[in-house]
C-alpha atoms as a PDB file:
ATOM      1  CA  UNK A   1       0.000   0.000   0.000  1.00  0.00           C
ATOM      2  CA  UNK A   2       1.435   3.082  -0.529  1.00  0.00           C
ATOM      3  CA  UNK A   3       2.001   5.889   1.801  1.00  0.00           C
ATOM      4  CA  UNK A   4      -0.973   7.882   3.325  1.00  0.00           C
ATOM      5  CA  UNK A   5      -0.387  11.754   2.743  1.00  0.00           C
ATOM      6  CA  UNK A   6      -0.441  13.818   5.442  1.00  0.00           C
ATOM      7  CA  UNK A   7      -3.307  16.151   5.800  1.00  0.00           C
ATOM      8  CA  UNK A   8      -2.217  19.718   6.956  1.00  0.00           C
ATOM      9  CA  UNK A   9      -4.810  21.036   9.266  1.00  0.00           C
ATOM     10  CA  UNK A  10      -6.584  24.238   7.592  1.00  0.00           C
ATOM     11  CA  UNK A  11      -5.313  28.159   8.458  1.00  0.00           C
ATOM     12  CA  UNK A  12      -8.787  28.729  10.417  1.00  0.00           C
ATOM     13  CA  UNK A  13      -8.038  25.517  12.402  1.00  0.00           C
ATOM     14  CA  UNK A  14      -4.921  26.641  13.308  1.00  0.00           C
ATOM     15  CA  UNK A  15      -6.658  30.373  14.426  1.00  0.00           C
ATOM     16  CA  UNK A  16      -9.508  28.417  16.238  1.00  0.00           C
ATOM     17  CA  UNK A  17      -7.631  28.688  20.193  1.00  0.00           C
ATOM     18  CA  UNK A  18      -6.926  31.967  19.740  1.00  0.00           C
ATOM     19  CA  UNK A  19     -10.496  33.177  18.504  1.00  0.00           C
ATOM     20  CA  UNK A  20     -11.908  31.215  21.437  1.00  0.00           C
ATOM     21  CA  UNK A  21      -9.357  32.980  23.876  1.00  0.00           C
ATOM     22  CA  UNK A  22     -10.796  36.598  22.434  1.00  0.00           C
ATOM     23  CA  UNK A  23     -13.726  35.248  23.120  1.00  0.00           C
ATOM     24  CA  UNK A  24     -13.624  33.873  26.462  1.00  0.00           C
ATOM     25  CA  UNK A  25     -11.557  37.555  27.971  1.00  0.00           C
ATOM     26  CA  UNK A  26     -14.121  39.509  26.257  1.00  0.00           C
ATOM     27  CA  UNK A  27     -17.442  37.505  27.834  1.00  0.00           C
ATOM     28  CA  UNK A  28     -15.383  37.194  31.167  1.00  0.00           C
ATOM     29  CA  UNK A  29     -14.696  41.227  31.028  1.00  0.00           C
ATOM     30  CA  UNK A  30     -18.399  41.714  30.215  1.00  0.00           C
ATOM     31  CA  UNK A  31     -19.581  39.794  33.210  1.00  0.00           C
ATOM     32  CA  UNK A  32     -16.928  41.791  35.336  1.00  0.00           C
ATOM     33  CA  UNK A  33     -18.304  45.031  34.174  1.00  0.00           C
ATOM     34  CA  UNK A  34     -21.721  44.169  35.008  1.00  0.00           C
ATOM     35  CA  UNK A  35     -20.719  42.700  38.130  1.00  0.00           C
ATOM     36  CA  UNK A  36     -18.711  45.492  39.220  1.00  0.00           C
ATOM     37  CA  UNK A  37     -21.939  47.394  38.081  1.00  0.00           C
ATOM     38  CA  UNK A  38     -23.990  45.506  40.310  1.00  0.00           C
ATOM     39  CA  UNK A  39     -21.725  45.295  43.239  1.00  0.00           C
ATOM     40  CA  UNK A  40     -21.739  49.478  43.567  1.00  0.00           C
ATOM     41  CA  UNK A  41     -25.821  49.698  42.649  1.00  0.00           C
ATOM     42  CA  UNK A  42     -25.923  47.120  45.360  1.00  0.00           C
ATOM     43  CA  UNK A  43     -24.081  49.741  47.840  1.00  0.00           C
ATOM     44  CA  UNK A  44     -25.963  53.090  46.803  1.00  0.00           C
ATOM     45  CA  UNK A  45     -28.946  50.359  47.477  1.00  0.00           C
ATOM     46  CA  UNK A  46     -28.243  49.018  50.840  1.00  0.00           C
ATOM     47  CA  UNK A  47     -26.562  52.910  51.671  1.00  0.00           C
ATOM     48  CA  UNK A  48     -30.219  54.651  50.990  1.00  0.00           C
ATOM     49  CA  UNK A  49     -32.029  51.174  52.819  1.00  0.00           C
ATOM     50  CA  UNK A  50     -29.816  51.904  55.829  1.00  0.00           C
ATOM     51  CA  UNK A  51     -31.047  56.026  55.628  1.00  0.00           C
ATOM     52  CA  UNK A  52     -34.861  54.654  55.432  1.00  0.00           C
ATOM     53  CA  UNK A  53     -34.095  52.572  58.492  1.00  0.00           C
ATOM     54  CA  UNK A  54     -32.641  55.664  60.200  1.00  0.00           C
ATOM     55  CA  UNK A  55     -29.207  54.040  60.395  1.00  0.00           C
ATOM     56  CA  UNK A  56     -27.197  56.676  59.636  1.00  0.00           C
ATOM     57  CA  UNK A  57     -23.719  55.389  60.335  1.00  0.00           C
ATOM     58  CA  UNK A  58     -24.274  52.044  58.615  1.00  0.00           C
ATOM     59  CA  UNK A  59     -25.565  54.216  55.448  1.00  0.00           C
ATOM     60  CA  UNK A  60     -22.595  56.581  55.659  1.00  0.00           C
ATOM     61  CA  UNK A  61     -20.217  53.966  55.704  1.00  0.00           C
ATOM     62  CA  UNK A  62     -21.784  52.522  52.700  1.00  0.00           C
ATOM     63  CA  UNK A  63     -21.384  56.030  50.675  1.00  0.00           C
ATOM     64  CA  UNK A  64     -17.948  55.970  51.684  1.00  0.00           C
ATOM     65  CA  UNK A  65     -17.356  52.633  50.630  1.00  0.00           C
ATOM     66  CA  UNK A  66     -18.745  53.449  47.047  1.00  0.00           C
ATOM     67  CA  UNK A  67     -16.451  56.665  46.959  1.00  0.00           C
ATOM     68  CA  UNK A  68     -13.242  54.551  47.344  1.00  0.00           C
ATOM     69  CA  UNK A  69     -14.320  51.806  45.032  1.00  0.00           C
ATOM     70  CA  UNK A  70     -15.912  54.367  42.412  1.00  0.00           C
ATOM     71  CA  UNK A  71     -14.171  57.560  42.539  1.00  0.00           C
ATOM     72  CA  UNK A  72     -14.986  58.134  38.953  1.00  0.00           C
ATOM     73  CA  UNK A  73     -18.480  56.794  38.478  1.00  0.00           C
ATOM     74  CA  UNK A  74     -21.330  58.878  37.509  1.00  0.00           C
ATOM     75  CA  UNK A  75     -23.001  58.352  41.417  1.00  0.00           C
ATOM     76  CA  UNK A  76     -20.230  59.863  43.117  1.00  0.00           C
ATOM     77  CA  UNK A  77     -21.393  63.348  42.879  1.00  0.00           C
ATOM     78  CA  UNK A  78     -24.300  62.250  44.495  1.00  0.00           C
ATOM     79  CA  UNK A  79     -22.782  59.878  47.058  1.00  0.00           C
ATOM     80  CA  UNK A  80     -20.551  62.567  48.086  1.00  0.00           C
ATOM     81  CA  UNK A  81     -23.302  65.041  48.573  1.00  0.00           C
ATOM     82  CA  UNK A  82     -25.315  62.390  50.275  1.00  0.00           C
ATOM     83  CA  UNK A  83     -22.561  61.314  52.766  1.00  0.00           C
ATOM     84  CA  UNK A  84     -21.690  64.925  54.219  1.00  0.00           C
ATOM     85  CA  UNK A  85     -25.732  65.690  54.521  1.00  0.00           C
ATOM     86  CA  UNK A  86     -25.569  62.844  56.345  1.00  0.00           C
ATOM     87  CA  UNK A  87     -22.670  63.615  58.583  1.00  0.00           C
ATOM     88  CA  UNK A  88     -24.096  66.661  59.092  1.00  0.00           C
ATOM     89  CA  UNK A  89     -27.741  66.980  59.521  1.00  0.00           C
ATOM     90  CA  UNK A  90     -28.209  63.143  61.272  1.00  0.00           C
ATOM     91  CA  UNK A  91     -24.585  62.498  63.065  1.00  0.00           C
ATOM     92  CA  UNK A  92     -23.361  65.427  64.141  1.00  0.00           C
ATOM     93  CA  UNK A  93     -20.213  65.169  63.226  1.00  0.00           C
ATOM     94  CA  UNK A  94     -19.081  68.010  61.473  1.00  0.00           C
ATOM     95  CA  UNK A  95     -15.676  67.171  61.345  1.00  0.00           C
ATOM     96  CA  UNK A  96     -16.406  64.435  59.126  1.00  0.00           C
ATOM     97  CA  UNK A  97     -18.937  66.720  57.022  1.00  0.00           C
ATOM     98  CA  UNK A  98     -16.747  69.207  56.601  1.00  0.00           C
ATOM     99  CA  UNK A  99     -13.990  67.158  54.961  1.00  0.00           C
ATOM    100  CA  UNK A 100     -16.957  65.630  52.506  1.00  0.00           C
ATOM    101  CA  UNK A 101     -17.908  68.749  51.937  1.00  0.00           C
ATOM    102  CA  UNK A 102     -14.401  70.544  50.706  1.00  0.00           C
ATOM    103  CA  UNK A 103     -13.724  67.185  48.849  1.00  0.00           C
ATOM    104  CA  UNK A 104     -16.822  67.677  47.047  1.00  0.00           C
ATOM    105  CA  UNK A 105     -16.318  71.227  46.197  1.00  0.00           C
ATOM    106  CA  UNK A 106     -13.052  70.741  44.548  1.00  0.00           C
ATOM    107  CA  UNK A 107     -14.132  66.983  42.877  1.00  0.00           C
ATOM    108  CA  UNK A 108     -17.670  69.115  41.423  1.00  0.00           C
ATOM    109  CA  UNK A 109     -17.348  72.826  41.131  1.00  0.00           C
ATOM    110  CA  UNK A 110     -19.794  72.952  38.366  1.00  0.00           C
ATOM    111  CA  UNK A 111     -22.563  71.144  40.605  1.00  0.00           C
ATOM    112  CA  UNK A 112     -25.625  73.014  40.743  1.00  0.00           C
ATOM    113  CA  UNK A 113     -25.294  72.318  44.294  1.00  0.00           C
ATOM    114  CA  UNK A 114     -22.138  74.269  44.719  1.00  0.00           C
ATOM    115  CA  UNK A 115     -23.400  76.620  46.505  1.00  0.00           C
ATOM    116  CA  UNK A 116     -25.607  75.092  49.079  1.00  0.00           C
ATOM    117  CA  UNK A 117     -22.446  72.814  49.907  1.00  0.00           C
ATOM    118  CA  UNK A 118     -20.818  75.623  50.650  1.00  0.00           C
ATOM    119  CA  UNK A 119     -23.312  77.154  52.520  1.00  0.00           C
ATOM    120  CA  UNK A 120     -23.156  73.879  54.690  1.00  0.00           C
ATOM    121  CA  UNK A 121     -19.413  74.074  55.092  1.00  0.00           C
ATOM    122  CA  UNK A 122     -19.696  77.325  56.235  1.00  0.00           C
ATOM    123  CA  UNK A 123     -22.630  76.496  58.657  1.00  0.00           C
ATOM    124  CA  UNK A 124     -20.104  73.150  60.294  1.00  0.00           C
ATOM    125  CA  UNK A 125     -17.518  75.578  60.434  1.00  0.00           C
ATOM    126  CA  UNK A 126     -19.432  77.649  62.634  1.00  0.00           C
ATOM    127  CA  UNK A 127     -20.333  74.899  64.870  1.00  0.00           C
ATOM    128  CA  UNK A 128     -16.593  73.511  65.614  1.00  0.00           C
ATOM    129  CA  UNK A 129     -16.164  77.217  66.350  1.00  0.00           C
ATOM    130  CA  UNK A 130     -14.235  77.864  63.589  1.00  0.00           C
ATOM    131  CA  UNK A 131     -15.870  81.344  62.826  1.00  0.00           C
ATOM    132  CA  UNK A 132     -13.606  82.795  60.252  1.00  0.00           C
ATOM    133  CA  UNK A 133     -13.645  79.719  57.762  1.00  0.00           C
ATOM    134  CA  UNK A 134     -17.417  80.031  58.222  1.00  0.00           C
ATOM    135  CA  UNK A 135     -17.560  83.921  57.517  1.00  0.00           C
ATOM    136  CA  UNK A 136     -14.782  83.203  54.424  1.00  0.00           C
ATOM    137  CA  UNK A 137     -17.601  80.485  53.280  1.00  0.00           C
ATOM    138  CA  UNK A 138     -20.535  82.611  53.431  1.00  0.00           C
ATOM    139  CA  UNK A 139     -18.828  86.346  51.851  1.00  0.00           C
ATOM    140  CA  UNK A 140     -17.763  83.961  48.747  1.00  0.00           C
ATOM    141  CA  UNK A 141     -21.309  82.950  48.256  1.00  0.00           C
ATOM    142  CA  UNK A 142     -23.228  85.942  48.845  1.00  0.00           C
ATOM    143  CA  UNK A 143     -22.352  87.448  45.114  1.00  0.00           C
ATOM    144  CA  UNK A 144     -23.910  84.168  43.515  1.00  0.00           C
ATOM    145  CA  UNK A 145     -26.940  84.686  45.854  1.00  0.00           C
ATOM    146  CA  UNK A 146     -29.828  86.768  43.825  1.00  0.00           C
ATOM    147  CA  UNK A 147     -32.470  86.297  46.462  1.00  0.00           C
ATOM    148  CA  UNK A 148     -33.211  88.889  49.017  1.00  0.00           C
ATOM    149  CA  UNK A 149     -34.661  86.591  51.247  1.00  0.00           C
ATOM    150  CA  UNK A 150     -31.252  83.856  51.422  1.00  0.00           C
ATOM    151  CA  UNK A 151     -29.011  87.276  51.045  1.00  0.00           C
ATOM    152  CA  UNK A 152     -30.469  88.729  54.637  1.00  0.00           C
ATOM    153  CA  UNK A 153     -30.380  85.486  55.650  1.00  0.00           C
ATOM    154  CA  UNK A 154     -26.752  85.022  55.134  1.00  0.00           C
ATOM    155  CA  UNK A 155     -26.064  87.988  56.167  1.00  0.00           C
ATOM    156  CA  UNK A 156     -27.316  87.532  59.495  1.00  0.00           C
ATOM    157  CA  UNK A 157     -25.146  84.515  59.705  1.00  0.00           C
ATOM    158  CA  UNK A 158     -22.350  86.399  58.978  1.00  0.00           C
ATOM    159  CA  UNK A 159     -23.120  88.774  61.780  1.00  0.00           C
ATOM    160  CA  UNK A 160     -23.358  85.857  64.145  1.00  0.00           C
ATOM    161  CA  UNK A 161     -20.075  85.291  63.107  1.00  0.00           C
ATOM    162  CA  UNK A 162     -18.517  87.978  64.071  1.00  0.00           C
ATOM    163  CA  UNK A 163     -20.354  87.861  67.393  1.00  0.00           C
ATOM    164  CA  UNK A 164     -19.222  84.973  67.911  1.00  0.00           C
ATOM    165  CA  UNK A 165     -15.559  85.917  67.424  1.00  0.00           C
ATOM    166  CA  UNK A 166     -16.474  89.202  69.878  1.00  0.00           C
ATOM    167  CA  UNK A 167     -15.959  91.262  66.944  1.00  0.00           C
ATOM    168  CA  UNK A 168     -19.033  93.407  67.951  1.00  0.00           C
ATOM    169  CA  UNK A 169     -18.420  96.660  66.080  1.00  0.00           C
ATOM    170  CA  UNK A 170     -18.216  94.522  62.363  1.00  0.00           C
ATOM    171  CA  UNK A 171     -21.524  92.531  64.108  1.00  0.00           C
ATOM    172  CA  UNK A 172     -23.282  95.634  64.480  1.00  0.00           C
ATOM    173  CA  UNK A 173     -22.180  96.548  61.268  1.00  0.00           C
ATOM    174  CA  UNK A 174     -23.588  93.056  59.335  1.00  0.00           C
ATOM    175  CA  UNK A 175     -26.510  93.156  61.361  1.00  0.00           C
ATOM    176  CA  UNK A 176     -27.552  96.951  60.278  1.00  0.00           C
ATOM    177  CA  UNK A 177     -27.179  95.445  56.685  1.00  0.00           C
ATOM    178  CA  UNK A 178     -29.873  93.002  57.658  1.00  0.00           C
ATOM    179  CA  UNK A 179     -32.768  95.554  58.839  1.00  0.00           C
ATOM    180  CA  UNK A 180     -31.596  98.680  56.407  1.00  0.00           C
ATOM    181  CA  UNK A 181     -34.747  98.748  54.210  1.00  0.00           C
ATOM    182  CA  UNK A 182     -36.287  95.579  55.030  1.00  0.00           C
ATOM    183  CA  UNK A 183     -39.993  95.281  55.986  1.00  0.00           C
ATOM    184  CA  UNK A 184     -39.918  93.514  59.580  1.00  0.00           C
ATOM    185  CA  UNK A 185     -39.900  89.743  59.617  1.00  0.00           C
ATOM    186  CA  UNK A 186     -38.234  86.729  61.223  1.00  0.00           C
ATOM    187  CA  UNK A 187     -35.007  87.988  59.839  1.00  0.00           C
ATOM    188  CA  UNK A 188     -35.215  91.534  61.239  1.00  0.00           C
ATOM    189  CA  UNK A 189     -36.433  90.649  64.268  1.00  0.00           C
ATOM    190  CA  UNK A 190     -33.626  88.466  64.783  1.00  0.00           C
ATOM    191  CA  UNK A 191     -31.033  91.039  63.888  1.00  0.00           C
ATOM    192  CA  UNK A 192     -33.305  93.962  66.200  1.00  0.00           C
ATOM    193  CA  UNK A 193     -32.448  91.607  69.433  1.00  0.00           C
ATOM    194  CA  UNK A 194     -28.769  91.152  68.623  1.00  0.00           C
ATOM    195  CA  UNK A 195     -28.372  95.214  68.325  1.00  0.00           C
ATOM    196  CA  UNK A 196     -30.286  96.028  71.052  1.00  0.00           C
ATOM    197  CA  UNK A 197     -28.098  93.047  73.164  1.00  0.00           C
ATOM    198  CA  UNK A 198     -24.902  94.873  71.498  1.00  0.00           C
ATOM    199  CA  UNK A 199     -26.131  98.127  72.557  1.00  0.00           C
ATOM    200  CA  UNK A 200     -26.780  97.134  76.194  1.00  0.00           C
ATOM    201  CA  UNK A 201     -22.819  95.162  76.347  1.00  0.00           C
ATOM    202  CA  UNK A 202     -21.528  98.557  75.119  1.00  0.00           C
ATOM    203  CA  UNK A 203     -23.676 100.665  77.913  1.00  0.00           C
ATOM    204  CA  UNK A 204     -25.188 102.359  74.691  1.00  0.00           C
ATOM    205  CA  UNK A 205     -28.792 102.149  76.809  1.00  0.00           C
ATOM    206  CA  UNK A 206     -30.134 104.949  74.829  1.00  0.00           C
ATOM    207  CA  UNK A 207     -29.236 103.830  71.459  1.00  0.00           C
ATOM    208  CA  UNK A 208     -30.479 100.091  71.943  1.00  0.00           C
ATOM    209  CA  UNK A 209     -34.012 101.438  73.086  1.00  0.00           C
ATOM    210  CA  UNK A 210     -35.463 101.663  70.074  1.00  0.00           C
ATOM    211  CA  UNK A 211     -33.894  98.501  68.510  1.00  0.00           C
ATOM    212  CA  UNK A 212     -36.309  97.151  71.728  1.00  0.00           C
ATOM    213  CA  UNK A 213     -39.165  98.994  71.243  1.00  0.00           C
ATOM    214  CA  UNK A 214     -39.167  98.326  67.358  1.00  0.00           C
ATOM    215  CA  UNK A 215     -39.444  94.635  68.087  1.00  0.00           C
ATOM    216  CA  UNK A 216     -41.878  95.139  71.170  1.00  0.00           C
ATOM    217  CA  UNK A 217     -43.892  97.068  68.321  1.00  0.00           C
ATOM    218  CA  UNK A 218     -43.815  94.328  65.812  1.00  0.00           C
ATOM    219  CA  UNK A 219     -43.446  91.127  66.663  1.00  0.00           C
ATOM    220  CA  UNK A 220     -46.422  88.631  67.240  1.00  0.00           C
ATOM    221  CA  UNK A 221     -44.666  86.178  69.453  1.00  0.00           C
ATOM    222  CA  UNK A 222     -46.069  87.881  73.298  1.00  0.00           C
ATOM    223  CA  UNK A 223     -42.745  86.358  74.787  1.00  0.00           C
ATOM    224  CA  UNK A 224     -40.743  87.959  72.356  1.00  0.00           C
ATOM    225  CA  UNK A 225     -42.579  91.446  73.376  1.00  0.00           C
ATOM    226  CA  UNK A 226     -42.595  90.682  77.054  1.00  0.00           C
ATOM    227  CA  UNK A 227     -38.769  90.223  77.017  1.00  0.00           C
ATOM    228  CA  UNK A 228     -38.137  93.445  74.807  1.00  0.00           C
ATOM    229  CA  UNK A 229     -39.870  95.559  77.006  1.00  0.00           C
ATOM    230  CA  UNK A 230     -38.217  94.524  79.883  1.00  0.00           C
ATOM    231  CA  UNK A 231     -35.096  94.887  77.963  1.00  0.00           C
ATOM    232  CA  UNK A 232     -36.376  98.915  77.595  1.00  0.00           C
ATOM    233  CA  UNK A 233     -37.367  99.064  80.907  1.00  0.00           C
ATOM    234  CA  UNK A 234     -34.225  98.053  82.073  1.00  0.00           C
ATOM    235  CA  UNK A 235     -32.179 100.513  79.775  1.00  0.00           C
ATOM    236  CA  UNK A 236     -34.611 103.150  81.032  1.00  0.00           C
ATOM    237  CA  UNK A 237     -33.457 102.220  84.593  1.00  0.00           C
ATOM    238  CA  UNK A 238     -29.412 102.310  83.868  1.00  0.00           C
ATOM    239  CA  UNK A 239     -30.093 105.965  82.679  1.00  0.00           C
ATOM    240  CA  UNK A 240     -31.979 106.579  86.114  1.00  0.00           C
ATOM    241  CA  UNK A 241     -35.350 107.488  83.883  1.00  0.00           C
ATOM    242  CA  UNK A 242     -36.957 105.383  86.506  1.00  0.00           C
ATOM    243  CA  UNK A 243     -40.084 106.755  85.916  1.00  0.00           C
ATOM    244  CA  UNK A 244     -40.227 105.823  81.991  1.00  0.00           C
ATOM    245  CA  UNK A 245     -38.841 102.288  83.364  1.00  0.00           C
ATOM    246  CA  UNK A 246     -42.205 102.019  85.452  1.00  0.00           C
ATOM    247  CA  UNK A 247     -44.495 103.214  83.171  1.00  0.00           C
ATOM    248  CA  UNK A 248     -42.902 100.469  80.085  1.00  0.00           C
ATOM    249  CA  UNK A 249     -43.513  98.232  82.808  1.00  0.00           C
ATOM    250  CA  UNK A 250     -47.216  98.719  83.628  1.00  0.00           C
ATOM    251  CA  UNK A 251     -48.116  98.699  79.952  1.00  0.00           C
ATOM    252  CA  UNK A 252     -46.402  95.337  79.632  1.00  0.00           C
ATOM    253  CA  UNK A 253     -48.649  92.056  79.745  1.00  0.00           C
ATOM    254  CA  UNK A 254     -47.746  89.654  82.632  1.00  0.00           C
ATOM    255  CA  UNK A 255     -46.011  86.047  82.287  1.00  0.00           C
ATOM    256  CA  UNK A 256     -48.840  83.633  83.230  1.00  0.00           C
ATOM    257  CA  UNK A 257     -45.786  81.713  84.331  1.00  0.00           C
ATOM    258  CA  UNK A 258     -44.626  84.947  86.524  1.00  0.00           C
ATOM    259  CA  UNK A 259     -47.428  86.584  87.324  1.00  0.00           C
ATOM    260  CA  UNK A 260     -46.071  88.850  90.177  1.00  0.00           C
ATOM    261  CA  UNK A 261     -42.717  89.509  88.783  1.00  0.00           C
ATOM    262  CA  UNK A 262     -43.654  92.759  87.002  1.00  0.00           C
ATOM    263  CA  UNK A 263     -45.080  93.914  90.472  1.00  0.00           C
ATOM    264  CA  UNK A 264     -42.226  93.231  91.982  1.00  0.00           C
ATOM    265  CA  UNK A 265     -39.863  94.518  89.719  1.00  0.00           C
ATOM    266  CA  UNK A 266     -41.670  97.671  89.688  1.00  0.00           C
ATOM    267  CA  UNK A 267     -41.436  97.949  93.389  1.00  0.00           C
ATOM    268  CA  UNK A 268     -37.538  97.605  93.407  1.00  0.00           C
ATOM    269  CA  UNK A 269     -37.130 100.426  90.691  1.00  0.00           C
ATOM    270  CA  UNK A 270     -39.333 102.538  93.251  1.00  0.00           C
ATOM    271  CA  UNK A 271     -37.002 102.191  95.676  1.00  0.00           C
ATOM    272  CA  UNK A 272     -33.903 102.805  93.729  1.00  0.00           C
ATOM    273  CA  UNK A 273     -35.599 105.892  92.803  1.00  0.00           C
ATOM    274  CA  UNK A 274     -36.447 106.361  96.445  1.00  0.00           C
ATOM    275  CA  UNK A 275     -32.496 105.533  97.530  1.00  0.00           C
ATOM    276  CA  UNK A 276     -31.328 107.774  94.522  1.00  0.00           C
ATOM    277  CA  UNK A 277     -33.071 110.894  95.707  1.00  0.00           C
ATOM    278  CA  UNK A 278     -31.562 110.438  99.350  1.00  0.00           C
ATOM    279  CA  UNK A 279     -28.065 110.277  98.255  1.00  0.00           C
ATOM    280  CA  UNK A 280     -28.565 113.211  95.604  1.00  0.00           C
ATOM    281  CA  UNK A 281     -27.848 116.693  96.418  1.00  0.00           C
ATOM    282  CA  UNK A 282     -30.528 119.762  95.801  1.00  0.00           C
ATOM    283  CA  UNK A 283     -29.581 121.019  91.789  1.00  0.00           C
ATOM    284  CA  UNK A 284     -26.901 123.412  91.285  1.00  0.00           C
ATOM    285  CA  UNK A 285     -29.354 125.412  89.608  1.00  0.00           C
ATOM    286  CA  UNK A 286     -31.436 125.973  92.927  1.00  0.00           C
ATOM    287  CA  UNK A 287     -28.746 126.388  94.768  1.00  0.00           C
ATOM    288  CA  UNK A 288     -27.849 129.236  92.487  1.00  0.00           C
ATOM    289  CA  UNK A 289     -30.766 130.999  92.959  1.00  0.00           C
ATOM    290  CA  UNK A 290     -30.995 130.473  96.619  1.00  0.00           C
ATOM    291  CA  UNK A 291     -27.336 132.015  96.140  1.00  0.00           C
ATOM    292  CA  UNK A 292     -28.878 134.807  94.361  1.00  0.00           C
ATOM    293  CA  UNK A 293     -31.609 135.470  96.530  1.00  0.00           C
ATOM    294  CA  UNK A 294     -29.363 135.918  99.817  1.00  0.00           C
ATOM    295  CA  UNK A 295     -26.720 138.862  97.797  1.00  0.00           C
ATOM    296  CA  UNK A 296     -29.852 140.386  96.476  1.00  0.00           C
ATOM    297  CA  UNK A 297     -31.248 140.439 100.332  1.00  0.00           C
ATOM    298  CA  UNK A 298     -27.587 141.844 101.586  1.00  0.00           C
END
């Protein structure tokens, strides 16, 4: 018999392994991608489960855990924004919040949320007492800020700021801004107590009387009105108008929680009035004309 020839396999044969390797890396890729899809859905998923349950740490540490594993996916604007809210608003910890808060800042600063976020950095600054980070935060938003409203509102914020920081003069200052022009409302009110309170720390009784009596005028909360009438009363007093003191008083509609301190109070201004025209001496002026009187009689 004669020799069998040998068959040579065919080119696409020979190809076959390798096609089948492309294959295999490209379905395995696939079904990493859409498991490393599913694994971060599945922690923006149990993250907001844990926020409906009220468990705020076990949601925040979910956010985080999505940041680290998905710094560049299209949720992390969102989970960034999410986590500082919550380590804000529901923990507390504004430590935390504020480093959230910077990192999203600098990771999003064409967020339409840009400048609520820094609004809140500026708010957690203020409460670890860090006053001028908070002021720098709210003076950098104010020019984006069209509303009057948020504007006052700021502003007021920035006044607490620098009351805060004992900075009264610049206080006074931001909290003028506040009531110049403005019809009277929560805001004004607010900002009429803190000059009147600046006034009275300054022993400037007469010029925070009518911060007082402005609010005492306006204002339709009767506690509000009781304690800034008191607060005129009691300017009226350190200027020894004792009489103006008593008569703010009698006009002014008892605590039921109190009701004899008013009485009482009025009594003890009495008697300063009482002690104060023991220890003072006649008037220079009638002691003038008494003067007078006797060389006219020599």
């Amino acid at each position: 018999m004669g020799k069998l020839k040998q068959v040579l396999p065919h080119a696409h044969i020979n190809n076959a392994p390798t096609f089948i390797n492309l294959l295999l890396t490209g379905c395995l890729l696939a079904l990493a991608m859409s498991g490393l899809a599913c694994s971060s859905g599945a922690l923006l998923d149990k993250a907001q489960a844990a926020w409906d349950n009220t468990d705020y740490a076990a949601a925040a540490d979910y956010y985080e855990q999505f940041l680290k594993e998905n710094p560049e996916s299209d949720k992390a604007e969102f989970a960034r924004l999410k986590v500082a809210t919550i380590y804000r608003r529901d923990l507390k910890k504004y430590d935390r919040a504020i480093e959230h808060y910077i990192h999203f800042i600098e990771e999003f600063p064409k967020s339409p949320d840009i400048i609520e976020a820094r609004m809140r950095l500026g708010d957690c600054y203020g409460l670890t007492r860090k006053y001028r980070e908070a002021i720098s935060e709210y003076e950098g938003v104010l020019p984006k800020i069209t509303d009057v409203s948020e504007r006052r509102d700021l502003r007021l914020r920035v006044a607490d700021m620098y009351l805060e920081l004992n900075d009264r003069g610049q206080a006074l200052a931001e909290y003028q801004k506040v009531v110049t022009g403005a019809t009277y409302d929560n805001l004004t009110e607010r900002a009429y107590l803190r000059i009147g309170g600046i006034r009275l720390l300054r022993d400037e009784y007469e010029d925070a009387i009518p911060a007082y009596q402005t609010v005492a005028s306006y204002t339709k909360d009767p506690m509000v009105r009781r304690a800034a009438l008191f607060s005129v009363a009691d300017c009226y007093v350190r200027t020894l108008q004792y009489d103006q003191a008593i008569r703010i008083l009698e006009q002014t509609e008892p605590d039921p929680k109190s009701p004899t301190y008013i009485q009482k109070r009025i009594a003890s201004i009495r008697e300063q009035r009482r002690q104060r025209n023991l220890t003072t001496p006649f008037p220079q002026r009638r002691l003038n004309k008494q003067s007078d009187k006797q060389s006219g009689n020599q």
